[in-house]
N, C-alpha and C. Protein backbone atom coordinates (compact mmCIF):
# COMPACT_ATOMS: atom_id res chain seq x y z
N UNK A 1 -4.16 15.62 -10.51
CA UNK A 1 -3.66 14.49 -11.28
C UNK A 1 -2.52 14.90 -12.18
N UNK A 2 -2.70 15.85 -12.97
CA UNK A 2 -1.47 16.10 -13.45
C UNK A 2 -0.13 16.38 -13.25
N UNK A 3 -0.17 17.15 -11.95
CA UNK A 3 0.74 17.36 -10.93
C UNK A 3 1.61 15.99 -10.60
N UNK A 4 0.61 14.73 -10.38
CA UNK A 4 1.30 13.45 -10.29
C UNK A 4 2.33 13.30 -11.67
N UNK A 5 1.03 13.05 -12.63
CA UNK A 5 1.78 12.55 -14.11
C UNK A 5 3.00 13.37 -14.29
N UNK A 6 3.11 15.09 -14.11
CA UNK A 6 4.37 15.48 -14.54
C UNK A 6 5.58 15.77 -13.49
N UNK A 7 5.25 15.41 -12.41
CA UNK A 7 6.38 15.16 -11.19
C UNK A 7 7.33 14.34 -11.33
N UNK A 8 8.71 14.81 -11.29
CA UNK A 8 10.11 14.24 -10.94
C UNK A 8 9.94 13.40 -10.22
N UNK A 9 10.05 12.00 -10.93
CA UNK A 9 9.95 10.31 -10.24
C UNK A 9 10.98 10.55 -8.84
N UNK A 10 12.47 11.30 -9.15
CA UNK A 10 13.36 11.42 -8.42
C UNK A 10 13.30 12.28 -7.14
N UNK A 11 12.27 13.03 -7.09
CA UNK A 11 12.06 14.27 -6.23
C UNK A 11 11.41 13.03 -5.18
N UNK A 12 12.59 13.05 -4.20
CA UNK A 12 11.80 12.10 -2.82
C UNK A 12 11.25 12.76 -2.05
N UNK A 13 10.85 14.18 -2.06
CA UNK A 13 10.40 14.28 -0.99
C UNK A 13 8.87 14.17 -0.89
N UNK A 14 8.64 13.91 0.58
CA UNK A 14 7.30 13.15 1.12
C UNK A 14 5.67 13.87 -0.04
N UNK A 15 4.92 12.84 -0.18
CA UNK A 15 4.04 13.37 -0.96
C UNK A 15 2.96 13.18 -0.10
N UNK A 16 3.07 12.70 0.87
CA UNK A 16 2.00 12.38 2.51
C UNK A 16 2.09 12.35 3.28
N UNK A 17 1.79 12.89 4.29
CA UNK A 17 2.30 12.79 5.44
C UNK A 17 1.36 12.50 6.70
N UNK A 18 1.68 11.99 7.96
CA UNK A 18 0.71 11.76 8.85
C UNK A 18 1.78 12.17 10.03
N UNK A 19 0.78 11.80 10.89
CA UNK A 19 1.47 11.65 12.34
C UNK A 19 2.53 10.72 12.61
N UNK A 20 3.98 11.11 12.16
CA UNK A 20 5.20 10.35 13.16
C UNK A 20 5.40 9.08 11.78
N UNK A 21 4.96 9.60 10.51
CA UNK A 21 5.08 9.02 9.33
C UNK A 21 4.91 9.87 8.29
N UNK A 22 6.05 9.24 7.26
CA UNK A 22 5.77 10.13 5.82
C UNK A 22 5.94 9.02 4.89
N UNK A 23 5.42 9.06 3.51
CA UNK A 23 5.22 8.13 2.35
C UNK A 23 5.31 9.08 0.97
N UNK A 24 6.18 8.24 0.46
CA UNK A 24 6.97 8.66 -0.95
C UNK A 24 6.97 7.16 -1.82
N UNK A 25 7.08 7.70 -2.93
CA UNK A 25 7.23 7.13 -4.13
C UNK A 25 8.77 6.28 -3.60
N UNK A 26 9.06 4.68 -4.33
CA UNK A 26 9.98 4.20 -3.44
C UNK A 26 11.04 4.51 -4.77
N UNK A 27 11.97 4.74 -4.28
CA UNK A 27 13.69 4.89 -4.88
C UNK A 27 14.33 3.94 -5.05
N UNK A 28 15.53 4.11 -6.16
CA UNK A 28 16.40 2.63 -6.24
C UNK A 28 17.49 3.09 -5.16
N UNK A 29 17.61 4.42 -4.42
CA UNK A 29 18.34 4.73 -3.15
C UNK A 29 17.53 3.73 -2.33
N UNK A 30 16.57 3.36 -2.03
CA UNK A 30 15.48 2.54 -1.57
C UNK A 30 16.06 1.23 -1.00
N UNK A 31 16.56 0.75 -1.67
CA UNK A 31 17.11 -0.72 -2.49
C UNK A 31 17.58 -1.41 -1.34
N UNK A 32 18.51 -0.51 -0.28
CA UNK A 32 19.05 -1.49 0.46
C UNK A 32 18.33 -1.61 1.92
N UNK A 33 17.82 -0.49 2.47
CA UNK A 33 16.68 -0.90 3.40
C UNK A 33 15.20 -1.62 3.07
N UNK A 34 15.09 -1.48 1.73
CA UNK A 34 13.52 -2.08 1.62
C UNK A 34 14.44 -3.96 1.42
N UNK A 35 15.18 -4.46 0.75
CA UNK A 35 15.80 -5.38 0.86
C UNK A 35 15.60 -6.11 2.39
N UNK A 36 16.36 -5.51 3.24
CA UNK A 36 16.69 -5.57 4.58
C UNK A 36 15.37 -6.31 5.13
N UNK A 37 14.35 -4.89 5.62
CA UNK A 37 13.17 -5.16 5.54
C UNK A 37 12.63 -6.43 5.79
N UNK A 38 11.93 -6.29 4.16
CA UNK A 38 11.69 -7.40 2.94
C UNK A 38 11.94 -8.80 3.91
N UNK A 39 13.48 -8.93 4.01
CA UNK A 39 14.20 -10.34 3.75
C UNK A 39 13.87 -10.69 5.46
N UNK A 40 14.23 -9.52 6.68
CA UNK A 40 13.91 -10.14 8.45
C UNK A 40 12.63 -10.38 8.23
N UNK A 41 11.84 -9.41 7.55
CA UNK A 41 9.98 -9.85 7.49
C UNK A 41 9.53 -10.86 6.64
N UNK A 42 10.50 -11.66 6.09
CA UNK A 42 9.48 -12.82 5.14
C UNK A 42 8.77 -13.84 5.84
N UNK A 43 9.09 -14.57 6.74
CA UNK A 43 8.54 -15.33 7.45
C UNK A 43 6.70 -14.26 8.25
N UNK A 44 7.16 -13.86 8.62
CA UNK A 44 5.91 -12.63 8.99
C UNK A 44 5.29 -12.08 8.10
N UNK A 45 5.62 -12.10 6.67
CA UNK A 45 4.83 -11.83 5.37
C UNK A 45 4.30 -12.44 4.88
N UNK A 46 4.90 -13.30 4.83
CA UNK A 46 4.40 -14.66 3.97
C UNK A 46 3.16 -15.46 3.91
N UNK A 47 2.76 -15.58 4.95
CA UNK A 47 0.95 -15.84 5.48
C UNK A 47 0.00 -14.76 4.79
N UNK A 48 0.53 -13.74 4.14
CA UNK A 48 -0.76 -13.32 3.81
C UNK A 48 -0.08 -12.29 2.32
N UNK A 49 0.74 -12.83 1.94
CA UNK A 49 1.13 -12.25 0.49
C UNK A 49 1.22 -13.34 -0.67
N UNK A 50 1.36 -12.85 -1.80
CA UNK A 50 1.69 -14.25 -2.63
C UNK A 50 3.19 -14.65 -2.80
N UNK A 51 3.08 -15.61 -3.35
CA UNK A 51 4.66 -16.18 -3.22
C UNK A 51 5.44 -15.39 -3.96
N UNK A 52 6.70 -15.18 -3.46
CA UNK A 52 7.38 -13.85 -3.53
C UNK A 52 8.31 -15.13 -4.71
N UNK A 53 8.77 -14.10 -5.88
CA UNK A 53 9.55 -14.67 -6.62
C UNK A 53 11.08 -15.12 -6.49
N UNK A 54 11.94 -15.62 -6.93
CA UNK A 54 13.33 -16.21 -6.13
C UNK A 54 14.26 -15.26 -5.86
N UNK A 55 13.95 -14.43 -6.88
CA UNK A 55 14.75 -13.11 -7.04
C UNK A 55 13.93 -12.00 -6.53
N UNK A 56 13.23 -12.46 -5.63
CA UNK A 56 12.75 -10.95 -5.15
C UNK A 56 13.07 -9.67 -4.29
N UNK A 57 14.46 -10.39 -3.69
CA UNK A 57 15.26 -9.32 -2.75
C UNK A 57 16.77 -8.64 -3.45
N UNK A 58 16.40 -9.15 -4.75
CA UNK A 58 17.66 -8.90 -5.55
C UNK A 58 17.37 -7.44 -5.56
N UNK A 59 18.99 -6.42 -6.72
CA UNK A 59 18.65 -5.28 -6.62
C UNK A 59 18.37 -5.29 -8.16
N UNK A 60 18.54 -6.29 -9.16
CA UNK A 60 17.97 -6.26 -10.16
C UNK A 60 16.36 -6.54 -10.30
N UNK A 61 15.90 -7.16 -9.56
CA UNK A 61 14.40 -7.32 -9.22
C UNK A 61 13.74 -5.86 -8.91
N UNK A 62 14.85 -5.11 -7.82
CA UNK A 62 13.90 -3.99 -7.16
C UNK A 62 14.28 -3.16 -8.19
N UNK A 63 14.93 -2.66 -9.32
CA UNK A 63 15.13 -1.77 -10.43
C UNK A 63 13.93 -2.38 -11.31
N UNK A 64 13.74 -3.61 -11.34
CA UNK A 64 12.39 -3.51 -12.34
C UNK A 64 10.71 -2.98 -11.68
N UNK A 65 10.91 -3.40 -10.15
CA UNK A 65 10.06 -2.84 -9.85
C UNK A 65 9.82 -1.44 -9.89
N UNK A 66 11.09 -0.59 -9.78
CA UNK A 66 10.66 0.46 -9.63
C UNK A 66 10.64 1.39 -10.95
N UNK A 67 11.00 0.16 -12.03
CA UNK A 67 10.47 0.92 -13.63
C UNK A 67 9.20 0.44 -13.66
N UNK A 68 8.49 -0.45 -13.22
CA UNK A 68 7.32 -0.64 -13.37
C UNK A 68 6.18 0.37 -12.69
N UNK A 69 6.65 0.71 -11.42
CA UNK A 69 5.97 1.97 -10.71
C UNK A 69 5.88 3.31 -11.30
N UNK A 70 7.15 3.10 -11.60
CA UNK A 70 7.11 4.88 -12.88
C UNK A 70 6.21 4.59 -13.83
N UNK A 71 6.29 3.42 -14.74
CA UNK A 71 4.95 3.35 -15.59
C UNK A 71 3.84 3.82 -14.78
N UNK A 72 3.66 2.76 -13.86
CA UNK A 72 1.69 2.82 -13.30
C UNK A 72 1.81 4.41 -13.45
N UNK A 73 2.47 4.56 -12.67
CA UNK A 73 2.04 6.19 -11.78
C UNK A 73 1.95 6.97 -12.90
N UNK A 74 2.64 6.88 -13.96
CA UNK A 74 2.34 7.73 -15.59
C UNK A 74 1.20 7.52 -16.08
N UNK A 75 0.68 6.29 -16.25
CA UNK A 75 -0.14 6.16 -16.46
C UNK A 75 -1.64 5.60 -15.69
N UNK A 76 -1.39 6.32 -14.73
CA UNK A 76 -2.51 6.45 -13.64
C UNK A 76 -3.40 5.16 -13.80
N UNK A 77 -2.43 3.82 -13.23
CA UNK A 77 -2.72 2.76 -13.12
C UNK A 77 -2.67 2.22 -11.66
N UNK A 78 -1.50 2.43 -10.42
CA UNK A 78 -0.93 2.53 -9.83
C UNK A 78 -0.51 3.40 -8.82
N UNK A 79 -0.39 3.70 -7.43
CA UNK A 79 0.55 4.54 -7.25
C UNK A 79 1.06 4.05 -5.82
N UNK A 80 2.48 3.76 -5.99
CA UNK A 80 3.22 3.10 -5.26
C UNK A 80 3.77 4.06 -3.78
N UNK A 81 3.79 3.52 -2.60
CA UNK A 81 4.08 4.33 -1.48
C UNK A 81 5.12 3.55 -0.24
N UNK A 82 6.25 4.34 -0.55
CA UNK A 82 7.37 3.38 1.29
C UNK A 82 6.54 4.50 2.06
N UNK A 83 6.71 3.78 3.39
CA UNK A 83 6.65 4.69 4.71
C UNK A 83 7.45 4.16 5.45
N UNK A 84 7.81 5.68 5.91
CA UNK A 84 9.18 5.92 6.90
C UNK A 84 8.60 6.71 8.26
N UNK A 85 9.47 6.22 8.79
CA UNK A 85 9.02 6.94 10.58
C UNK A 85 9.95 8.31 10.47
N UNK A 86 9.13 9.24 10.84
CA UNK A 86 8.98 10.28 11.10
C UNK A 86 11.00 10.83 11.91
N UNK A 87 10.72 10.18 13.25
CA UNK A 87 11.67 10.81 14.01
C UNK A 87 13.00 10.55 13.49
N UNK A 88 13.39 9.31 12.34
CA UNK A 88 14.76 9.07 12.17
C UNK A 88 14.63 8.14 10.47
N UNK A 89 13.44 8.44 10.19
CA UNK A 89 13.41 8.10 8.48
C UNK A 89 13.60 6.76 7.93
N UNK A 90 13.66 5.90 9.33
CA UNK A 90 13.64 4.17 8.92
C UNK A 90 12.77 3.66 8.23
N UNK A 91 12.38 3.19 7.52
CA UNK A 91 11.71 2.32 6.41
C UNK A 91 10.73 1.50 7.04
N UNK A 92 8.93 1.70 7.41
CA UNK A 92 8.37 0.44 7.91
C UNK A 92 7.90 -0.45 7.46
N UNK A 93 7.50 0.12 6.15
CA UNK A 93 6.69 -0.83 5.19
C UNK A 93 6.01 0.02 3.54
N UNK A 94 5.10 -0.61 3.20
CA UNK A 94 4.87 0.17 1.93
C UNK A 94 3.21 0.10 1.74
N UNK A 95 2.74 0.81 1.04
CA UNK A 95 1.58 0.81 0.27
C UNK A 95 1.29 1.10 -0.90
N UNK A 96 0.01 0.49 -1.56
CA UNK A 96 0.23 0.60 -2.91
C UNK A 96 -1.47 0.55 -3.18
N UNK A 97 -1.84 2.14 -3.88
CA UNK A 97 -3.26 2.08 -4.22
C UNK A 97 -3.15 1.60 -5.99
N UNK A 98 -3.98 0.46 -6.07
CA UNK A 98 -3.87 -0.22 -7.74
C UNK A 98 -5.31 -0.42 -8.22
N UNK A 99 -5.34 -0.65 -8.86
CA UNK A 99 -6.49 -1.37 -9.83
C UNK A 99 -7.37 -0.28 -10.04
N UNK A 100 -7.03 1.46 -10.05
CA UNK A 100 -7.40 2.45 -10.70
C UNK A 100 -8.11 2.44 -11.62
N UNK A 101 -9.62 2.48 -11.39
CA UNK A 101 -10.95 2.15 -12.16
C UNK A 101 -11.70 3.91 -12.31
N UNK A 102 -11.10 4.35 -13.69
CA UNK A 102 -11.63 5.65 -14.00
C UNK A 102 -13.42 5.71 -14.04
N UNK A 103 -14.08 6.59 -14.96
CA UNK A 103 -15.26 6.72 -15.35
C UNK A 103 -16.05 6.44 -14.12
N UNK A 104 -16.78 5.64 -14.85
CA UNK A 104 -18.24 5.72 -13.81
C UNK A 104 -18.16 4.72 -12.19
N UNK A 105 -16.53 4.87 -12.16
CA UNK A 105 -16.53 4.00 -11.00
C UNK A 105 -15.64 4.41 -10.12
N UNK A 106 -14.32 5.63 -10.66
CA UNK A 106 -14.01 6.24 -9.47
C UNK A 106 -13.52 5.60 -8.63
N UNK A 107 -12.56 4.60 -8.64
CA UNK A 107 -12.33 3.76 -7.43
C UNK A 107 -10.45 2.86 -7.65
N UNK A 108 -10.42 2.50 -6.38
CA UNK A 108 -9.23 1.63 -6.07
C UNK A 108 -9.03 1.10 -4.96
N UNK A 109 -7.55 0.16 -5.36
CA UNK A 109 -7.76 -0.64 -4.26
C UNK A 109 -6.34 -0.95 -3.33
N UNK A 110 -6.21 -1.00 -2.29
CA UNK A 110 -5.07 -0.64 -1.66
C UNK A 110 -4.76 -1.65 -0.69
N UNK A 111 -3.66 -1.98 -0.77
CA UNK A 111 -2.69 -2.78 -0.32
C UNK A 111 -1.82 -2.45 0.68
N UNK A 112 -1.22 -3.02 1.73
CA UNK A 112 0.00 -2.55 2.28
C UNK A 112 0.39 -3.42 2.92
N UNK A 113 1.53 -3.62 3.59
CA UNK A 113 2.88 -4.43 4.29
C UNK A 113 3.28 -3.65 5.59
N UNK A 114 3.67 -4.30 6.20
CA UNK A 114 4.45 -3.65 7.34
C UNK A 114 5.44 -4.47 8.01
N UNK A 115 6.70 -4.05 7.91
CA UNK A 115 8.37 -4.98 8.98
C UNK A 115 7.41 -5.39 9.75
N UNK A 116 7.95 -6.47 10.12
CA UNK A 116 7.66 -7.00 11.45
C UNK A 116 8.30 -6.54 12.95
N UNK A 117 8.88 -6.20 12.66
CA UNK A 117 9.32 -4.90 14.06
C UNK A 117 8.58 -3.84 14.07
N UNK A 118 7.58 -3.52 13.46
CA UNK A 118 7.06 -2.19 13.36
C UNK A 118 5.78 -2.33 13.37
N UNK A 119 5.53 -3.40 13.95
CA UNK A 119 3.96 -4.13 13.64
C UNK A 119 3.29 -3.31 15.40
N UNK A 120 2.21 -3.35 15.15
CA UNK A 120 1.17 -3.08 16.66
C UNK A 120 1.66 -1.84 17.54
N UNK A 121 2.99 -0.57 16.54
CA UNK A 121 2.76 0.52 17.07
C UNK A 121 1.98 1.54 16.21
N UNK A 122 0.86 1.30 15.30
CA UNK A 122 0.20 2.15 15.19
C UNK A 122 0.58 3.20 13.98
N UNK A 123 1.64 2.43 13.72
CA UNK A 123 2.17 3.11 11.69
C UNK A 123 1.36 2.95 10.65
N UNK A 124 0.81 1.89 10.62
CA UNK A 124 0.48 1.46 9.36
C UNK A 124 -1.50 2.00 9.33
N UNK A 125 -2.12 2.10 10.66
CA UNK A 125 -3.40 2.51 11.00
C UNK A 125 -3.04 4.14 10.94
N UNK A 126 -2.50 4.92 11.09
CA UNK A 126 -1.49 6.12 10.09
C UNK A 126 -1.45 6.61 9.29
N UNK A 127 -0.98 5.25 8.71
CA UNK A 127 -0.20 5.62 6.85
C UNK A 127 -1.97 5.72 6.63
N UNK A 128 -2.62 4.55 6.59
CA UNK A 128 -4.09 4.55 5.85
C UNK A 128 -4.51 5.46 5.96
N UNK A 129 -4.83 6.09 7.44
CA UNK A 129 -6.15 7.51 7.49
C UNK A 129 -5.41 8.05 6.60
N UNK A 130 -4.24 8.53 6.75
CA UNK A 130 -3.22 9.51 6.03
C UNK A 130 -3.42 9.36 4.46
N UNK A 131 -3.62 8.54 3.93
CA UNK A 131 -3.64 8.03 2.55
C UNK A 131 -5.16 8.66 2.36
N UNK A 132 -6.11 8.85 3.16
CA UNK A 132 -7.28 9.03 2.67
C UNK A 132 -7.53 10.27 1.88
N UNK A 133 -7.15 11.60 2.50
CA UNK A 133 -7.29 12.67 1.73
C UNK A 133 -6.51 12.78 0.04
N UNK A 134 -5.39 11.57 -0.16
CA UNK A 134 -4.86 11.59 -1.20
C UNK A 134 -5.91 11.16 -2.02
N UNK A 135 -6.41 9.13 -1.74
CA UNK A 135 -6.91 9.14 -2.49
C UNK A 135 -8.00 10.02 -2.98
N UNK A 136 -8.98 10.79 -2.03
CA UNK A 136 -10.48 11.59 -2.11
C UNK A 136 -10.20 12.34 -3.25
N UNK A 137 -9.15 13.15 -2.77
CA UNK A 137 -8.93 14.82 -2.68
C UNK A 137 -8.22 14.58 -3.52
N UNK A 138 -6.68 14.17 -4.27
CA UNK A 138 -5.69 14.55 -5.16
C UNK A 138 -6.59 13.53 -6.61
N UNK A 139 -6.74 11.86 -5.81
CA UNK A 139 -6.75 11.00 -6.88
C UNK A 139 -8.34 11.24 -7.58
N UNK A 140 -9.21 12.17 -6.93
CA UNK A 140 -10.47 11.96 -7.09
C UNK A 140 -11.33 10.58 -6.94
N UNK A 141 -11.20 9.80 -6.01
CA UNK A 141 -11.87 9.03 -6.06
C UNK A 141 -13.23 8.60 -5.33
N UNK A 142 -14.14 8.08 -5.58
CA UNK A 142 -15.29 7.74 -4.80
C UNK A 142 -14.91 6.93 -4.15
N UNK A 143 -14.24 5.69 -4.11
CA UNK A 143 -14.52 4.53 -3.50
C UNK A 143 -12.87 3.92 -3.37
N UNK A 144 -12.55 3.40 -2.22
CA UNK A 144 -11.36 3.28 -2.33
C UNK A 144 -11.40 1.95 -1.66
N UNK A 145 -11.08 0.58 -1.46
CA UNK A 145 -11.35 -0.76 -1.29
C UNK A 145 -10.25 -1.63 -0.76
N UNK A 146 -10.13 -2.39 0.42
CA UNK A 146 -9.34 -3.19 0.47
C UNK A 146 -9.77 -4.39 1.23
N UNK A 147 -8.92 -5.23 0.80
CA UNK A 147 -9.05 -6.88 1.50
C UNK A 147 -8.24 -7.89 2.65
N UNK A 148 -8.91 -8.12 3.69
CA UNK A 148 -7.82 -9.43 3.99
C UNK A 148 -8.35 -10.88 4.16
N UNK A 149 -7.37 -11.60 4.62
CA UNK A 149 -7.74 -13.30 5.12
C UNK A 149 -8.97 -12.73 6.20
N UNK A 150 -9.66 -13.72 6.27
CA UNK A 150 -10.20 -13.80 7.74
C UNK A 150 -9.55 -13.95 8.70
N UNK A 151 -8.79 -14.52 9.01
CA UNK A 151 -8.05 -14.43 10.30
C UNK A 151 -7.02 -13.54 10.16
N UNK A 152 -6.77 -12.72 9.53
CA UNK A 152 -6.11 -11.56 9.91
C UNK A 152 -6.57 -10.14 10.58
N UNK A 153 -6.69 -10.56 11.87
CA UNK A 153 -7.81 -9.62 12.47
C UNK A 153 -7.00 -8.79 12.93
N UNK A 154 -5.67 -8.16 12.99
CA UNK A 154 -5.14 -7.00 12.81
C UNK A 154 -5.21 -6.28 11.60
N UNK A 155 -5.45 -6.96 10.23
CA UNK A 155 -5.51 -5.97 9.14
C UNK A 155 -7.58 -5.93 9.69
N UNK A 156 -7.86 -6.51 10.07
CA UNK A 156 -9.59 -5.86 10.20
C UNK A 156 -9.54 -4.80 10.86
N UNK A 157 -9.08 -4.76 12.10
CA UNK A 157 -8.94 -4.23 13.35
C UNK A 157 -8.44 -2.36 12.75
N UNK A 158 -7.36 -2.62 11.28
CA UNK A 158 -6.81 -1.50 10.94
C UNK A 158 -7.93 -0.78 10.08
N UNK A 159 -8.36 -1.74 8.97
CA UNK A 159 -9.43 -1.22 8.27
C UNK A 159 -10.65 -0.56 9.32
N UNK A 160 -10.87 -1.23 10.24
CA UNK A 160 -12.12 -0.63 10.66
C UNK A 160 -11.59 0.82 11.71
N UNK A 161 -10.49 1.38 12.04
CA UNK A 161 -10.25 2.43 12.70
C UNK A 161 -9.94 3.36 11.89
N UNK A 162 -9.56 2.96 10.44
CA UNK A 162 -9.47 3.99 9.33
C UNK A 162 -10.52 4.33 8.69
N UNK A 163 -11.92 4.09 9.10
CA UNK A 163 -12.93 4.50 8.19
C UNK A 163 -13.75 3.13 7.36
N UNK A 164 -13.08 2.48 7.26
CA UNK A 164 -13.30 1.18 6.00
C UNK A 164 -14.71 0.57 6.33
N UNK A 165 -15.34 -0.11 6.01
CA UNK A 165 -16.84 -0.66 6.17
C UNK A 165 -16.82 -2.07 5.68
N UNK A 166 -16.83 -2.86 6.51
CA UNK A 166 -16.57 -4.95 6.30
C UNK A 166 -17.80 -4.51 5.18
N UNK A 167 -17.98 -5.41 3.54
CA UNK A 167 -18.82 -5.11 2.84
C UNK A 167 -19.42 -6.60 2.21
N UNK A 168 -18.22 -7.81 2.86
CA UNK A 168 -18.55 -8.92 2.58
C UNK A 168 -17.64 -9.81 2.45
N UNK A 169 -17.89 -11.09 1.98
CA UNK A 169 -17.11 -12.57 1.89
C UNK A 169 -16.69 -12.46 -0.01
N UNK A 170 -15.33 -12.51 0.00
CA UNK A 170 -15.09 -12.70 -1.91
C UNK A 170 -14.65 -13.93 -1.96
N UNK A 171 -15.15 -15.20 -2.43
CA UNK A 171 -14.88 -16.28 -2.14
C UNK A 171 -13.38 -16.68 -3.00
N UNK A 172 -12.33 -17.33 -2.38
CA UNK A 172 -10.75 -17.75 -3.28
C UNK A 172 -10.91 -16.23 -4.17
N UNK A 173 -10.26 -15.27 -3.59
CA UNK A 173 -10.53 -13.83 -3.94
C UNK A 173 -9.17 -13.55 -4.63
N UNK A 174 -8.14 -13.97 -4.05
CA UNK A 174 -6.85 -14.02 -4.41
C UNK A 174 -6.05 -15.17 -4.00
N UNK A 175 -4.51 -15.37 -4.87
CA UNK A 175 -3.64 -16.45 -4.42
C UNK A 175 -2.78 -16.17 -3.78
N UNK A 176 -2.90 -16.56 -2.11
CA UNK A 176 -2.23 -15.94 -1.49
C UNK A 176 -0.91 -17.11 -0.93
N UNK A 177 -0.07 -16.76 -0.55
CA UNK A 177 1.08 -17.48 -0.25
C UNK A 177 0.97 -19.79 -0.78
N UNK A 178 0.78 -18.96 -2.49
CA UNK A 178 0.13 -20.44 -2.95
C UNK A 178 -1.07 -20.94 -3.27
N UNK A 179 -1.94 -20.17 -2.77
CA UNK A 179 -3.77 -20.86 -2.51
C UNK A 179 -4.62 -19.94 -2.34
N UNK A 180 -5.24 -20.12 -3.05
CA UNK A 180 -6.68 -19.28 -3.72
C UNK A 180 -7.16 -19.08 -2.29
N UNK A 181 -7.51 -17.79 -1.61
CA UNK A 181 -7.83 -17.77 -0.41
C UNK A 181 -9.54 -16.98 -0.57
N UNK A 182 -10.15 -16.79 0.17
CA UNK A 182 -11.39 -16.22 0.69
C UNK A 182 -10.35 -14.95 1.25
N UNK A 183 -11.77 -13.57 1.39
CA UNK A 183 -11.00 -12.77 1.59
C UNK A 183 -12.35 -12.04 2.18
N UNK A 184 -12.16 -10.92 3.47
CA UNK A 184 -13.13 -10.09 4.05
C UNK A 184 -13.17 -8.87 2.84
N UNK A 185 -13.83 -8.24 2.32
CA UNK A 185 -13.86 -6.92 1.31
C UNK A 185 -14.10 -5.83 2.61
N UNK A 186 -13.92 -5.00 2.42
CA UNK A 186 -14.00 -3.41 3.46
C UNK A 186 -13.56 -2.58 1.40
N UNK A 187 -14.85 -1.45 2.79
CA UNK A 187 -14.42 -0.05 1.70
C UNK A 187 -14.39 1.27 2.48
N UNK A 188 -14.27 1.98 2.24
CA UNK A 188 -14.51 3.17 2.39
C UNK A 188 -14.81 4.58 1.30
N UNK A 189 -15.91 5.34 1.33
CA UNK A 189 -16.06 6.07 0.30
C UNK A 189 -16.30 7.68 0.48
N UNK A 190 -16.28 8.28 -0.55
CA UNK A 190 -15.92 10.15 0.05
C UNK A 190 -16.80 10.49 1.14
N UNK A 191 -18.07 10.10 0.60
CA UNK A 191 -19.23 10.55 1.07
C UNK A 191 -18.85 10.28 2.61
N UNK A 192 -18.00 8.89 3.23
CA UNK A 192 -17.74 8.81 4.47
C UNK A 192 -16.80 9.80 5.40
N UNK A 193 -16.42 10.38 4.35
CA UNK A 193 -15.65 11.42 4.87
C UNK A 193 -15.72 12.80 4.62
N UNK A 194 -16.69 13.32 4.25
CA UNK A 194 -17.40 14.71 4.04
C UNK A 194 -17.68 15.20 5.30
């Protein structure tokens, strides 16, 4: 952990790595492929994110985001992740482990995106296993948690090849593109991976 807290925000190089993918802390060098991205994938995002603000592909938007990430990650609230393909360093999408619950609970909860060109080859089922030894092993955690729609049976399909365990129904769990949605819970915890 400390190693995180006193690490050069600027030092891009990869802090994870998997098979034919690596994930770093995102850059305001960042700015114009995550933009890009972002803006061909909104229509393909949009079903299962919340409503993206007006200014959200701006580069004044993505400079606040990425002072807001330097906070979390200082203060081990947060920790924000792009992933890039391996053979030529293109940008597929991002992840983000949040809601960093110290003490007697050891836990978080993780999020991610993926371009829509980059969807159903097997990046983003990747990035996750790949993410696992971080969270266990660097972040110390017991329990690491994530959610989707019900009918998003490619994010099930991902959770359940990474380890994750369906754990139940969270009823209007989050507001997703507008509307309080229901959401499948999955977890996964150390002990599953000992």
């Amino acid at each position: 952990m400390a190693l995180l807290r006193s690490s050069d925000w600027s030092d891009t190089s990869p802090m994870v790595e998997g098979k034919g993918i690596s994930m770093r802390y995102p850059q305001l060098a960042d700015y114009q492929a995550w933009s890009e991205l972002r803006g061909e994938s909104r229509s393909f995002l949009s079903p299962w994110e919340p409503i993206w603000p007006a200014d959200d592909l701006t580069r004044a938007a993505f400079r606040r985001r990425i002072k807001r990430y330097e906070r979390d990650v200082r203060e081990d609230q947060a920790y924000p992740f792009l992933i890039f393909r391996s053979e030529d360093g293109a940008l597929i999408g991002g992840a983000t482990l949040s809601n960093i619950r110290r003490g007697v609970a050891q836990a978080c909860s993780l999020g991610y995106w993926v371009g829509e060109r980059f969807t159903r080859q097997g990046y983003m089922t990747e990035a996750v296993s790949s993410m696992l030894p971080f969270v266990f092993e660097t972040l110390k955690m017991h329990r690491v948690e994530a959610a989707c729609l019900p009918n998003n049976e490619a994010s099930k399909k991902l959770l359940r090849k990474s380890g994750f365990v369906e754990e139940g129904l969270a009823r209007r769990y989050l507001r997703i593109n507008g509307e309080w949605r229901d959401h499948i819970l999955f977890a996964a915890l150390v002990d599953d991976f000992s």
